[in-house]
Every structure is written in structure tokens, then in C-alpha cells.
Protein backbone atom coordinates (compact mmCIF):
# COMPACT_ATOMS: atom_id res chain seq x y z
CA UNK A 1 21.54 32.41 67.61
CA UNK A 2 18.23 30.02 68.23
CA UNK A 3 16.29 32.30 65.76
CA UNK A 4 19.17 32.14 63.01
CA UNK A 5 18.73 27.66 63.10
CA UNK A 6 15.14 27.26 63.49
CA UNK A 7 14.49 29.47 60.51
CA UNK A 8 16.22 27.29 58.05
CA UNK A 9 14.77 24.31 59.38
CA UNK A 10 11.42 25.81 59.32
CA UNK A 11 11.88 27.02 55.64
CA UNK A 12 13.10 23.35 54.88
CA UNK A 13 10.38 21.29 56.31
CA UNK A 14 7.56 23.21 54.59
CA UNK A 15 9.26 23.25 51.35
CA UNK A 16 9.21 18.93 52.07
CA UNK A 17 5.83 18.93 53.54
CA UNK A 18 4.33 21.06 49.91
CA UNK A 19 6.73 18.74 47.88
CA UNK A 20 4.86 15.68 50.16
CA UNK A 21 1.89 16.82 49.14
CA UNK A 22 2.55 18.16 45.60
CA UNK A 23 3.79 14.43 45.01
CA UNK A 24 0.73 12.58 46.70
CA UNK A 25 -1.35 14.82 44.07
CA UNK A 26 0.49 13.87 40.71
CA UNK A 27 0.38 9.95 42.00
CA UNK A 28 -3.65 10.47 42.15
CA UNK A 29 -3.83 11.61 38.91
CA UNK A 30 -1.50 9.17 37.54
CA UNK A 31 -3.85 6.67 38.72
CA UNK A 32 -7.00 7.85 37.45
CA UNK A 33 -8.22 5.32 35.34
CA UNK A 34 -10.67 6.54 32.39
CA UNK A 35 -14.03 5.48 32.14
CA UNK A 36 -14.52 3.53 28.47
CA UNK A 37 -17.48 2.90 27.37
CA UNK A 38 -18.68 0.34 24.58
CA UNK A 39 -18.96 2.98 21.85
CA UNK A 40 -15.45 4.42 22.75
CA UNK A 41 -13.60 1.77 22.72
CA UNK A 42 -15.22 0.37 19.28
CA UNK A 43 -14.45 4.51 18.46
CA UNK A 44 -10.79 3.93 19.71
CA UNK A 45 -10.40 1.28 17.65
CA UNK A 46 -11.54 2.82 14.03
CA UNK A 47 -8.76 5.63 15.00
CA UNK A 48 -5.93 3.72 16.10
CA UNK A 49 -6.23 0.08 14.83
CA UNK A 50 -3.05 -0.28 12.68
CA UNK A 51 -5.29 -1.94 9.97
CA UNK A 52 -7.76 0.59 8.81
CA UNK A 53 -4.58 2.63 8.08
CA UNK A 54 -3.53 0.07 6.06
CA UNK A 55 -6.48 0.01 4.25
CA UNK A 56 -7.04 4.07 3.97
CA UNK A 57 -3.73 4.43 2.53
CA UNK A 58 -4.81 1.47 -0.17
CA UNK A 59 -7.78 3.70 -0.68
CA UNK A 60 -5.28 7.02 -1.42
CA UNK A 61 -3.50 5.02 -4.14
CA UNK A 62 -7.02 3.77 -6.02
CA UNK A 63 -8.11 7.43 -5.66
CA UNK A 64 -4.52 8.44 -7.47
CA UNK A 65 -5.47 6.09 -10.14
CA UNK A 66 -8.22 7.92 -10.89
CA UNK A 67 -6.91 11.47 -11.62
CA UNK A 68 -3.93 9.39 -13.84
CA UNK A 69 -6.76 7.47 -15.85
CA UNK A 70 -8.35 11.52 -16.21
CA UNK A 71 -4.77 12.48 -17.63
CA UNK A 72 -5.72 10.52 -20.66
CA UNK A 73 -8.25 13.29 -21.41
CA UNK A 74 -6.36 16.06 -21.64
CA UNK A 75 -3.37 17.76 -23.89
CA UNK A 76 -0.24 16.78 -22.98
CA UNK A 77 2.26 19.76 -22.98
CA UNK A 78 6.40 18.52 -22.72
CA UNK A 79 9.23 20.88 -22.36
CA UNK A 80 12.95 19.15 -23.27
CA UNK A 81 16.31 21.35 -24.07
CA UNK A 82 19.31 18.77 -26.00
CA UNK A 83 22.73 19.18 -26.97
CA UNK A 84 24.45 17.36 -29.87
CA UNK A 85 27.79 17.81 -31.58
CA UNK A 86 28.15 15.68 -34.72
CA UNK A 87 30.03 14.90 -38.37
CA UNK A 88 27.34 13.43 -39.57
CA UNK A 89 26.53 14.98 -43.34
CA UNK A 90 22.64 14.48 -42.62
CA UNK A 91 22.91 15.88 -39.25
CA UNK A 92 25.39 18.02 -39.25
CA UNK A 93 23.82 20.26 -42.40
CA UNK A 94 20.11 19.97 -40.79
CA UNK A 95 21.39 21.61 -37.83
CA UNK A 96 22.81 24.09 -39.84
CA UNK A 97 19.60 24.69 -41.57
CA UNK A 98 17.60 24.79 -38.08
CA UNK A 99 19.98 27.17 -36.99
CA UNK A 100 19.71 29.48 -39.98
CA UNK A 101 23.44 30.00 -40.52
CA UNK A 102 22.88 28.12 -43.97
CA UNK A 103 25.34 29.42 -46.58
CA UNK A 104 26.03 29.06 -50.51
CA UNK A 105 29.41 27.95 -49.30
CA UNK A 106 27.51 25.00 -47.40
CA UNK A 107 26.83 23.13 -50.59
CA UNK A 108 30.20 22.79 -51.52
CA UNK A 109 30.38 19.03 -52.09
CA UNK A 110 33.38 18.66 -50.09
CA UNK A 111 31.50 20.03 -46.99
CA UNK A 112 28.71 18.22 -47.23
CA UNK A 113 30.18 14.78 -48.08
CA UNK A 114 32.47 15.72 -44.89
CA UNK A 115 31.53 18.55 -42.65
CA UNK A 116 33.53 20.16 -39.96
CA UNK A 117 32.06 19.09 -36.24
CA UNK A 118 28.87 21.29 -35.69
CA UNK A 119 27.24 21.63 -32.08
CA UNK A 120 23.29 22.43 -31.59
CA UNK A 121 21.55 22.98 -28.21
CA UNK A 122 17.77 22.65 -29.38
CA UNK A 123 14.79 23.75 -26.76
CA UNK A 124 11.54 22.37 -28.06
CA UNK A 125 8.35 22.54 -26.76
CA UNK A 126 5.79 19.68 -27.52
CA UNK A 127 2.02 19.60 -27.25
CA UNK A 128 0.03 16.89 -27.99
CA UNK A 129 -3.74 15.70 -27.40
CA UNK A 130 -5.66 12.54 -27.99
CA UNK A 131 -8.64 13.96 -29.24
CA UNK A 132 -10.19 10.63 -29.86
CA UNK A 133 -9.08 7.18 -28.87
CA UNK A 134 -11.60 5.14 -29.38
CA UNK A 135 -13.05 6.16 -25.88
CA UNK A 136 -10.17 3.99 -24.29
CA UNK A 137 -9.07 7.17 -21.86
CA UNK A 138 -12.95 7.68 -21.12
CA UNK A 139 -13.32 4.07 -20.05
CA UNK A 140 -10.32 3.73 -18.06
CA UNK A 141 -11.19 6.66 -16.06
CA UNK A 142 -14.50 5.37 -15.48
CA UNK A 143 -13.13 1.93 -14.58
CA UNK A 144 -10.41 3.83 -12.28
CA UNK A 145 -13.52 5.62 -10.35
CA UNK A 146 -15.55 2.30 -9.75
CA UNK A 147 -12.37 0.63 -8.31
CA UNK A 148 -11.92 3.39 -5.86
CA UNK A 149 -15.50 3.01 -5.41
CA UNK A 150 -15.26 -0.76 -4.72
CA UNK A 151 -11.75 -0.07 -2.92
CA UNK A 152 -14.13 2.60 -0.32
CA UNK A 153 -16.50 -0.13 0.25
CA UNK A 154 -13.69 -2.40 1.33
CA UNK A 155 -12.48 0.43 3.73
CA UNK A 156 -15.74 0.06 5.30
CA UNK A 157 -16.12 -3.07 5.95
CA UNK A 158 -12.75 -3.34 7.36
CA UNK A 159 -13.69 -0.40 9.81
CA UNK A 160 -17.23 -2.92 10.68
CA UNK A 161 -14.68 -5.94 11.70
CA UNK A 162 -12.12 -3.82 13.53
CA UNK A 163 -15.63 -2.49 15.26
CA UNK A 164 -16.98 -5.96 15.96
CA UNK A 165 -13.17 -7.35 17.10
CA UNK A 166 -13.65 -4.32 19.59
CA UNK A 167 -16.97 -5.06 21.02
CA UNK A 168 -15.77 -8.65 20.90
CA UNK A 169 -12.87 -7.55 23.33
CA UNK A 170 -15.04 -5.45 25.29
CA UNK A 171 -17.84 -7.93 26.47
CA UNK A 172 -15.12 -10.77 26.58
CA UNK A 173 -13.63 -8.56 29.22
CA UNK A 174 -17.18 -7.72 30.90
CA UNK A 175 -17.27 -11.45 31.20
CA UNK A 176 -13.85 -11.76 32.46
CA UNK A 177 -14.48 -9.58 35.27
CA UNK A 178 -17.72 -10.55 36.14
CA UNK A 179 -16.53 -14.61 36.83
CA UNK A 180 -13.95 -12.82 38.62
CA UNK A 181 -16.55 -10.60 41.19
CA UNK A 182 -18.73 -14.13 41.29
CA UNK A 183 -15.60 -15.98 42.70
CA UNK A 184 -14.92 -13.17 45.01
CA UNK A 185 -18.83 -13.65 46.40
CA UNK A 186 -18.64 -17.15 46.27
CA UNK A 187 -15.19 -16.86 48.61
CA UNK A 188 -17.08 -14.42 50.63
CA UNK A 189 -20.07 -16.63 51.18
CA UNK A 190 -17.53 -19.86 52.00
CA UNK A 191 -15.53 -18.04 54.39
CA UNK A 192 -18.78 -17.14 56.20
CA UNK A 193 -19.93 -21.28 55.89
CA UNK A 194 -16.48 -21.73 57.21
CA UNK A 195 -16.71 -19.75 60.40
CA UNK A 196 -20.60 -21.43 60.89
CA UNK A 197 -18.89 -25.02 60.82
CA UNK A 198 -16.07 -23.76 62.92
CA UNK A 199 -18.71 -22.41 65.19
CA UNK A 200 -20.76 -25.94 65.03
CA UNK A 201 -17.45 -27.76 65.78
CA UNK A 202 -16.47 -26.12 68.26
CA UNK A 203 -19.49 -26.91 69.89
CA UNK A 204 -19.40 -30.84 69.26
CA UNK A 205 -21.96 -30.75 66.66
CA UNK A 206 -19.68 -31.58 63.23
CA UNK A 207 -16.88 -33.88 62.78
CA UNK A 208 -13.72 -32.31 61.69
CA UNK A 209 -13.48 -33.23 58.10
CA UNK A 210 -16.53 -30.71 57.75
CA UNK A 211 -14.56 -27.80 58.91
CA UNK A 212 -11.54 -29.77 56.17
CA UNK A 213 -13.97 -30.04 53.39
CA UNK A 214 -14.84 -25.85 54.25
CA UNK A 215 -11.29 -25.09 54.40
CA UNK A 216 -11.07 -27.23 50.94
CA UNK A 217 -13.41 -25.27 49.21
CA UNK A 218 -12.07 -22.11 49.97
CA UNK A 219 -8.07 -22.98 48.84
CA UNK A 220 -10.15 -23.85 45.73
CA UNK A 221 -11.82 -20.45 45.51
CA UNK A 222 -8.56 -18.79 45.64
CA UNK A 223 -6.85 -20.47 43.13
CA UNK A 224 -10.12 -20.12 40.85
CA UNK A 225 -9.64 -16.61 41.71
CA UNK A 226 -5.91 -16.48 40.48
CA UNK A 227 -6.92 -17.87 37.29
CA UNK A 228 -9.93 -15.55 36.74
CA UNK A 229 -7.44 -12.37 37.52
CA UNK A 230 -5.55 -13.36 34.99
CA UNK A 231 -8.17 -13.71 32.75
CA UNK A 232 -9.11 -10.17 32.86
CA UNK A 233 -5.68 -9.17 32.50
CA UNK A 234 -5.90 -11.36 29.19
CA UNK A 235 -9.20 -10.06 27.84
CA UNK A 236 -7.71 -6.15 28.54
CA UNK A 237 -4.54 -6.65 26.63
CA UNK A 238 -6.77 -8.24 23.77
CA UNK A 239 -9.13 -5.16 24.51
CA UNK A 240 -5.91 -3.09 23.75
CA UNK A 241 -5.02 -4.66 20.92
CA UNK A 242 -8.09 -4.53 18.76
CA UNK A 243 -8.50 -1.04 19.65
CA UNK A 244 -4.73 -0.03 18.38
CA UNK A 245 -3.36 0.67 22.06
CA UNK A 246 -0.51 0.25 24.65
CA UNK A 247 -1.48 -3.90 25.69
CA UNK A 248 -0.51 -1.93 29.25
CA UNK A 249 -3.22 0.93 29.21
CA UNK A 250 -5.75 0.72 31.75
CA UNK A 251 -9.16 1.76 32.26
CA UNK A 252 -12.88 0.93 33.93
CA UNK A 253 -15.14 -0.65 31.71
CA UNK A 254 -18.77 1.97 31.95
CA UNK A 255 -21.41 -0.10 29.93
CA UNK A 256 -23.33 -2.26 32.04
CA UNK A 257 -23.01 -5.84 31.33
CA UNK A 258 -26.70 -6.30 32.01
CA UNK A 259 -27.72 -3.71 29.07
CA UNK A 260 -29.16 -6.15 26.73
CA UNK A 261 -32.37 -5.97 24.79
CA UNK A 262 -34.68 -8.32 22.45
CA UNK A 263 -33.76 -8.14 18.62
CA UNK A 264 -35.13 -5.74 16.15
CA UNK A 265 -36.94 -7.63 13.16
CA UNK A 266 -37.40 -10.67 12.01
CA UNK A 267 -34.78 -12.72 9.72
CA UNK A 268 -36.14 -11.50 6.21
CA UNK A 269 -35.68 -8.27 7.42
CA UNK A 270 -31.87 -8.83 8.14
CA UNK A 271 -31.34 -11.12 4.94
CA UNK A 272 -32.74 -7.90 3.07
CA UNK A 273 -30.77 -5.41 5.14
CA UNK A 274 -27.54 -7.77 4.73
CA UNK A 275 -27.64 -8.10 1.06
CA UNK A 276 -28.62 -4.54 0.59
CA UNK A 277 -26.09 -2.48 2.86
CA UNK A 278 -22.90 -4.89 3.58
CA UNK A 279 -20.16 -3.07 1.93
CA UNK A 280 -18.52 -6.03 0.95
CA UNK A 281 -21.74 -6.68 -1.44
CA UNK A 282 -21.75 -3.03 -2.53
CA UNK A 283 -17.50 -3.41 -3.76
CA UNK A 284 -18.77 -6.07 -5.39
CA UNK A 285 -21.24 -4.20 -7.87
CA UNK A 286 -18.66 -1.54 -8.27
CA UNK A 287 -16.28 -4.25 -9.56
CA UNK A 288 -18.65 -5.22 -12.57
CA UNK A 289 -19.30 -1.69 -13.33
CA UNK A 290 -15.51 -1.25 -13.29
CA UNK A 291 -15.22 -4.57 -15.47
CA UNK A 292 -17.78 -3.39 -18.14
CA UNK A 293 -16.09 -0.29 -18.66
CA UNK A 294 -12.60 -2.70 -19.33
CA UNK A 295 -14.40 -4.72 -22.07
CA UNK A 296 -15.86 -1.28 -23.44
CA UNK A 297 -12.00 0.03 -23.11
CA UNK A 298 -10.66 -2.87 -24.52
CA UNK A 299 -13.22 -2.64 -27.43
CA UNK A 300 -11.41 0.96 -28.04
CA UNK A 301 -8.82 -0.82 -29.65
CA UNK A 302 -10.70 -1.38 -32.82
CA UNK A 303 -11.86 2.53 -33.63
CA UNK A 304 -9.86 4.97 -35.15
CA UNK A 305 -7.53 7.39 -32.99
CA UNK A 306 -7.35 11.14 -34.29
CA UNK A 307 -4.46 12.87 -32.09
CA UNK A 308 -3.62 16.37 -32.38
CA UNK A 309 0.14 17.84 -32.13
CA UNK A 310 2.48 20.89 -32.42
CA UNK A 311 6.07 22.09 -31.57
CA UNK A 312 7.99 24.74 -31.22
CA UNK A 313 11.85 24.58 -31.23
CA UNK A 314 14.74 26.86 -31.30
CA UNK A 315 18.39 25.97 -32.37
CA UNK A 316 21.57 27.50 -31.55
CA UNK A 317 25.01 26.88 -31.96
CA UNK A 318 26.81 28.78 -29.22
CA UNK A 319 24.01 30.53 -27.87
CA UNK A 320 25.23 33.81 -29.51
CA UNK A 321 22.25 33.42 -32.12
CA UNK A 322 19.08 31.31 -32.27
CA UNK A 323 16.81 30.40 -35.00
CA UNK A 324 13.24 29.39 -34.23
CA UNK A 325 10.85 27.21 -35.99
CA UNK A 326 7.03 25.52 -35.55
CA UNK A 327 5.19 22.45 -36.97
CA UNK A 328 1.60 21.62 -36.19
CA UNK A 329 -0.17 18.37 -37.65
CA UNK A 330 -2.78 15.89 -36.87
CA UNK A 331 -2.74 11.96 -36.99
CA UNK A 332 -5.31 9.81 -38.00
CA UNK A 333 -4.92 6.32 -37.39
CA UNK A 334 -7.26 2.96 -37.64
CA UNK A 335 -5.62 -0.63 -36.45
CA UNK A 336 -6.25 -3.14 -39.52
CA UNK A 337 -4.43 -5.89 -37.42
CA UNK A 338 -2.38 -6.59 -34.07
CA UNK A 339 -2.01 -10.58 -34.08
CA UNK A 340 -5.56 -10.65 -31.94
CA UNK A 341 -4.36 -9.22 -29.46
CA UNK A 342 -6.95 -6.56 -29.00
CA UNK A 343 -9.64 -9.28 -29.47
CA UNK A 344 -8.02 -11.27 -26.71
CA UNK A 345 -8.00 -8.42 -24.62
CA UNK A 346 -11.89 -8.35 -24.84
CA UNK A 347 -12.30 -11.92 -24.45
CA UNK A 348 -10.40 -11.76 -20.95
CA UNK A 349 -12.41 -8.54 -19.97
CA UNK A 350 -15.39 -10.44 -20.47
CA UNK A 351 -14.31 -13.46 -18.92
CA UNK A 352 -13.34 -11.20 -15.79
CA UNK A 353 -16.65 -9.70 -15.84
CA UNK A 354 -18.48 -13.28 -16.01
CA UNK A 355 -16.30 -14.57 -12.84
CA UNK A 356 -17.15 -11.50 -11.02
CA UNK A 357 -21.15 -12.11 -11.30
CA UNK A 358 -20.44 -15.58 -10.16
CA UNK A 359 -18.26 -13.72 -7.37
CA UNK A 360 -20.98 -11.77 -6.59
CA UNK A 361 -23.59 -14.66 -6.35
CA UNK A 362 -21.64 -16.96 -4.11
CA UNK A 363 -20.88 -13.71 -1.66
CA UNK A 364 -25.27 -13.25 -1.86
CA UNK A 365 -25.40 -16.82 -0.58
CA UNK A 366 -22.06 -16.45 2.03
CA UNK A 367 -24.32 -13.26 2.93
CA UNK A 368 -27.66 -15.49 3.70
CA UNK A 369 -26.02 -18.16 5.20
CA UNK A 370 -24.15 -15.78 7.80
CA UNK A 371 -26.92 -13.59 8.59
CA UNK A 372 -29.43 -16.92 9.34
CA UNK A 373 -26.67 -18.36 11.22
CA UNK A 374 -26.04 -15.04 13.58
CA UNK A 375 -29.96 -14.56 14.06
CA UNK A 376 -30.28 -18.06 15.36
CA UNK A 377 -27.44 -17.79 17.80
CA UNK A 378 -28.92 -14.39 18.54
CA UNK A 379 -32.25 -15.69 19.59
CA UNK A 380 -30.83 -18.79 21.32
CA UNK A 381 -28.82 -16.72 23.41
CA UNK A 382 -31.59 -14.46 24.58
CA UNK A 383 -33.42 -17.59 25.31
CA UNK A 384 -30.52 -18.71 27.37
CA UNK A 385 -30.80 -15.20 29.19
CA UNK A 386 -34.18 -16.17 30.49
CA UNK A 387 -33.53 -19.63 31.31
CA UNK A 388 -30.13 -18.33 33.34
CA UNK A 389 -32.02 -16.06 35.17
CA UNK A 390 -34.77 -18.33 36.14
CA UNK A 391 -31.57 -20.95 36.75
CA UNK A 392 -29.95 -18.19 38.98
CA UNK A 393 -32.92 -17.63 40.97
CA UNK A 394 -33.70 -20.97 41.65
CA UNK A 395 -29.87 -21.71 43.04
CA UNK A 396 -29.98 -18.23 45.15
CA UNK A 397 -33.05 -19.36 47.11
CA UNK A 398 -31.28 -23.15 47.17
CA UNK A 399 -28.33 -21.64 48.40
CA UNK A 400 -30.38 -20.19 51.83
CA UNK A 401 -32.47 -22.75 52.17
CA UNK A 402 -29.62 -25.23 52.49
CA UNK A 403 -27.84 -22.99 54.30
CA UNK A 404 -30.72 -22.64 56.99
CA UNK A 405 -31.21 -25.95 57.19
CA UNK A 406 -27.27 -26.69 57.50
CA UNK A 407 -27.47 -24.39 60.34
CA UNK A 408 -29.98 -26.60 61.92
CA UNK A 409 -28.26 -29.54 61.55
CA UNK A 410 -30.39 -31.42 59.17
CA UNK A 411 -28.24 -31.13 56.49
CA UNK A 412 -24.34 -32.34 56.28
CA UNK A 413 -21.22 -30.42 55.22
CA UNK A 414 -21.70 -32.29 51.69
CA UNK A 415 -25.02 -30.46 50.63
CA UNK A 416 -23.84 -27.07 51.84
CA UNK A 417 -20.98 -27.57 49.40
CA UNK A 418 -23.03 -28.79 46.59
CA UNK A 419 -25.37 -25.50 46.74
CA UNK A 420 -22.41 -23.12 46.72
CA UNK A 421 -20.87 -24.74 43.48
CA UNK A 422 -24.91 -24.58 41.68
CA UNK A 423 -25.08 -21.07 42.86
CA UNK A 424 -21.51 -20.10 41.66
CA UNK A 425 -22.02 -22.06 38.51
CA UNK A 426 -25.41 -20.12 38.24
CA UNK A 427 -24.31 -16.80 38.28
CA UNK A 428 -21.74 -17.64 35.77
CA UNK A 429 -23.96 -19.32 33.68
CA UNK A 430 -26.21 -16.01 34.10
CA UNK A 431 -22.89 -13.88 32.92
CA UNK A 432 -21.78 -16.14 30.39
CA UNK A 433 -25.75 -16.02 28.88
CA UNK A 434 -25.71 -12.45 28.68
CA UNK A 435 -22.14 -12.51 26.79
CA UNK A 436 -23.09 -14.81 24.46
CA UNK A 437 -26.33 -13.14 23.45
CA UNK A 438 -23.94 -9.82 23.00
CA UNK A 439 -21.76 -11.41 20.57
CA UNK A 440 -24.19 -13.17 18.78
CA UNK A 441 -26.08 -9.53 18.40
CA UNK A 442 -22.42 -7.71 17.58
CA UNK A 443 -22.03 -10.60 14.94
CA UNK A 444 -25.78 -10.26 13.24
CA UNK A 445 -24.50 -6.66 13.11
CA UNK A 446 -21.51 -7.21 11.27
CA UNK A 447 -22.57 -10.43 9.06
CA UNK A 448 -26.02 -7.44 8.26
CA UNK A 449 -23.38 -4.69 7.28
CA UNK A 450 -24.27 -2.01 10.30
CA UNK A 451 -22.30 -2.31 12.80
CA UNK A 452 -20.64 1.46 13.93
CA UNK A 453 -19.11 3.46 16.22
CA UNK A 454 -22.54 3.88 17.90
CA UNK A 455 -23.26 0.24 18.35
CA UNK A 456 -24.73 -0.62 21.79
């Protein structure tokens, strides 16, 4: 009887202890967290970001244009099948002629001044080409393929600022978490001031408001570090949203904040690079190509057309018998006047083309103007880099000396505060250095046209 209960339970608790187990498993990899670095998140972004499939799908509808502009060049071949049932005279003895039931009887005058209701289902087939138009079709297909052109470009440079808004996100949340970790050291290093004055109080070498003003400064610390939680809970929902994702998806942040390296190249190297590669620039000349090939399209207007066509048709009455028949011809045809309207149509063609070049000239100078301004902030920053280090070093060794020389009593409660705050607002000065000399570089990058999937 004892072996017939302890089996069952024995069965039961290993079934809960693998289910335990099994369960403890699935939670750890729930709460794996993937590593993202710099380029995958700016790689995330060009995938997911809601925006660059705006902008692709703009690109599929200039690409349609082109193959309709092309249509222009070819034949045009048109099946259509009618049905008619009439008592007019015309009508009514032309459909008897198409269907080839004419008979002497039909020209009695009586039935042709009023003939009995006649039906006619007619299948035609109609070909036609443009064989020459002036070179309007040619033109317009041209124009279509340096608007898609232009239209690519644009695709492009969205993809560069969905890229830069990325980075952007990413170092703003390197920053976010490093003011964070410096809050958490400074707390650490005041809670270990605070049990020295405690210590020093204790033994009847401080006043009381010492171990306050410690006690002070560390509430302080923990609301700072409240605020700077929440920061980094900010900058990864913005992280999230520039790269097209769940605001709730988390992950660890793998490129070192500290990566950062001197710029390539001086400014008239950028300028050159700026107004040679930004895609922006490059829609821009593929918009007066497109425009010249309008004025020469409009110009079409004035040349003779020559179009070639042909049909085939066959007429029945009932569909018990059919009669067939064929024409083929060609038109010729010259415009000798349209009220100016195809002259007008040039003049606004050119006057499109003219505000484009201006267009194009005040984007050269937008160009200059943001390159020079990102290089300058670029070198600033790294200048700032050096002088926050040198800053940072300076408040570190502060920071012990003071802290020595607290612990010696020649130094009150006041000065030991002071050199926490200058080496807190060092190290944040240090971070804040180093983030500001990465966007300045991710801007040069986009105001210069190359900024990628591989930017570092």
C-alpha cells in the first residue's frame, strides 16, 4: 500500500521540479538582452524606419513613370467588340453593307428612306503607332528617367538622415547612461565620506551639521540619480524610434563611448566631398537634365507628327454569318496654330529650368555653409575632449587630496563637498565632451553626403 502512494507523489514532484527548471530556463532567455552596436542600430534603422518606406515606395511610382513615358514609343494594339441596333437610314444600310447581306431589294427607296430595325455586333481590332511626334515621346521618357534618377537621390539622402537621427539616438543614450554610472560613483564615493565623518563624529572631532551636510549630499545624489534613470529610459525609447522599433525593446549598447578619433582632412576637402557626393546636390542635376528634356518636349509641339494605323473588323447580325473587312492608312499632320499654347508651354519649361539652376546654386551655398559650420563644431569638440580630460584629471587628484587632508582634519566638511561636485561635474563634462564631438562628426558626415550603415 506505501509503494502504491509514494509512486505518484514521486512521479509528481519530478514532473514540478523539470517544469521548475524548464521555466527558470525560458525566463533567462527572455531576458537576454542583445548586444547593439553603433552600425546596427544605424542598420536597424534604414530597414525598419517607417520613412524610407515612404520614400522607396515614392521611388516605385517615378520608376512606373518611366516605362509609361516608354509606351509612347511603341504601336499601340486595341481590341473592342460593340453591339448596335438602329433605324437610322445611314446606319442602318452601312451595317448592312459591313455585313455583306446587301441586296438589290435594299435600294428600294422605301427601305432606305425607312429601314426595318437592323442589329450589328462588330469586333475590330485597332493598331496604331506614332512613328514620329516631333520627339515628344522620346523626351518625356528621357525626362521620366532623370526624375526617377533625381527621385533615387532623394531616397538616399533620406536613408543618410534616418542614419544620422540613429547615431544621434545612440550616443545621446551613451551619454545618458554614462551621467547615470557617474552619479552612481559619485553616491558611492559620498556614502564612503559619509561613514569617515560619522567615524570623525563619533569621535568628537566634527560638529554634527558635517555628518547633516554628508547626509545632504547624498539625498541629493539619489534624486539626481532618479532623474538620470529616467533619462536613459528617454534616450532608448528615442533610440527605438529612429530606428523603426517597439519604444519598449531593450538592449546593451556595445560601442564604446570612448571610441573617438581626430578628423580626416581638412575643410576644402569636405566642401569638395559635400558638393560632389551629397545626394541632395546630385537630384538636383538630374532635375535640370529632366527640365531640358521638357523644353525639348515641349518644342515637339511645333514638328510634324506622321502616325501609322490599321484595322480589322468583322460584322454580324446574329452571329449566324460574318463579313470581314481591313483599312490601313497613315496621317501626316503639322500644327499651323494652337492660340500659343505650345509656345507658352516652352516659355514655362524654360522658366522651370532657370529656377532650378538658381535652386541648385542656393543648395551649393546651404551645402558650404553646413559643412564649415559642422567642421568647426567638429574640431571644437575634440578640443573640448582634451581640455575635459586634462579638467578630469585635475579634479580626480583634487578629489584625494582633499579627501586626505579632510581625513586629517585640516580641511572642513565644506571643501570635501566642493571637490565631490568638481569631480562629478568633471567626469560629466568629460562624457558630455566626447558626445558632443560624436555628433558634431555624425553631422559633418551627413551635411558631406557619407554617412552609412558602416559609420563609426
Amino acid at each position: 500500500m506505501t509503494q502504491i502512494t509514494m509512486k505518484p507523489m514521486w512521479v509528481f514532484m519530478s514532473a514540478m521540479l523539470i517544469l521548475s527548471f524548464s521555466g527558470r530556463l525560458l525566463a533567462q532567455e527572455t531576458q537576454t538582452v542583445r548586444e547593439l552596436t553603433l552600425p546596427a542600430a544605424i542598420g536597424t534603422a534604414l530597414t525598419h524606419n517607417p520613412q524610407i518606406t515612404a520614400v522607396k515606395e515614392g521611388l516605385a511610382a517615378a520608376q512606373a513613370q518611366i516605362t509609361t513615358a516608354q509606351a509612347g514609343l511603341f504601336p499601340r494594339l486595341d481590341l473592342s467588340e460593340s453591339a448596335s441596333r438602329t433605324t437610322n437610314p445611314m446606319w442602318a444600310f452601312g451595317n448592312k453593307l459591313n455585313q455583306g447581306e446587301i441586296a438589290q431589294s435594299d435600294f428600294a427607296p422605301d427601305k432606305l428612306n425607312d429601314p426595318d430595325p437592323i442589329n450589328n455586333y462588330a469586333t475590330t481590332l485597332n493598331a496604331s503607332w506614332q512613328v514620329f511626334d516631333g520627339g515628344n515621346a522620346w523626351h518625356g521618357w528621357q525626362a521620366a528617367k532623370s526624375q526617377a534618377a533625381a527621385v533615387a537621390e532623394g531616397v538616399t539622402r533620406t536613408e543618410q538622415q534616418v542614419a544620422a537621427r540613429a547615431a544621434q539616438a545612440y550616443v545621446g543614450m551613451l551619454l545618458a547612461k554614462e551621467n547615470l554610472r557617474v552619479i552612481e560613483q559619485s553616491l558611492e564615493t559620498a556614502r564612503a565620506h559619509r561613514k569617515l565623518v560619522a567615524s570623525r563624529y563619533k569621535g568628537g572631532f566634527v560638529v554634527k551639521s558635517d555628518l547633516l551636510r554628508a547626509q545632504v549630499r547624498i539625498a541629493e545624489l539619489d534624486q539626481s540619480r532618479l532623474q538620470a534613470a529616467n533619462a536613459v529610459d528617454v534616450a532608448a525609447a528615442n533610440l527605438n524610434a529612429a530606428m523603426g522599433l517597439p519604444l519598449d525593446t531593450t538592449f546593451n549598447l556595445a560601442t564604446p563611448f570612448s571610441n573617438c578619433r581626430p578628423l580626416d582632412g581638412n575643410f576644402e576637402a569636405w566642401r569638395r566631398q559635400a558638393l560632389e557626393k551629397r545626394p541632395d546636390m546630385v537630384a538636383m542635376e538630374h532635375r535640370q537634365t529632366a527640365a531640358e528634356k521638357q523644353i525639348k518636349q515641349a518644342q515637339s509641339g511645333h514638328l510634324p507628327h506622321l502616325q501609322l494605323h490599321s484595322a480589322y473588323e468583322i460584322d454580324s447580325e446574329d452571329f449566324t454569318g460574318s463579313h470581314d473587312n481591313w483599312t490601313v492608312g497613315a496621317v501626316v499632320s503639322l500644327n499651323l496654330f494652337a492660340g500659343k499654347q505650345i509656345s507658352s508651354q516652352v516659355a514655362a519649361t524654360k522658366a522651370a529650368l532657370r529656377q532650378l539652376t538658381a535652386q541648385r546654386e542656393g543648395l551649393a551655398q546651404q551645402i558650404q555653409v553646413e559643412t564649415w559650420a559642422a567642421f568647426l563644431r567638429a574640431q571644437s569638440a575634440w578640443q573640448q575632449i582634451q581640455v575635459a580630460n586634462s579638467a578630469l584629471d585635475q579634479a580626480e587628484e583634487g578629489l584625494r587630496i582633499v579627501g586626505n587632508r579632510y581625513k586629517s582634519g585640516l580641511l572642513t566638511i565644506v571643501s570635501l563637498l566642493d571637490a565631490e561636485v568638481a569631480d562629478q561635474e568633471a567626469r560629466m563634462r568629460h562624457f558630455k565632451a566626447m558626445h558632443d564631438y560624436k555628433v558634431a562628426r555624425i553631422q559633418l558626415a551627413l551635411a558631406a553626403g557619407v554617412i552609412d550603415a558602416a559609420f563609426q
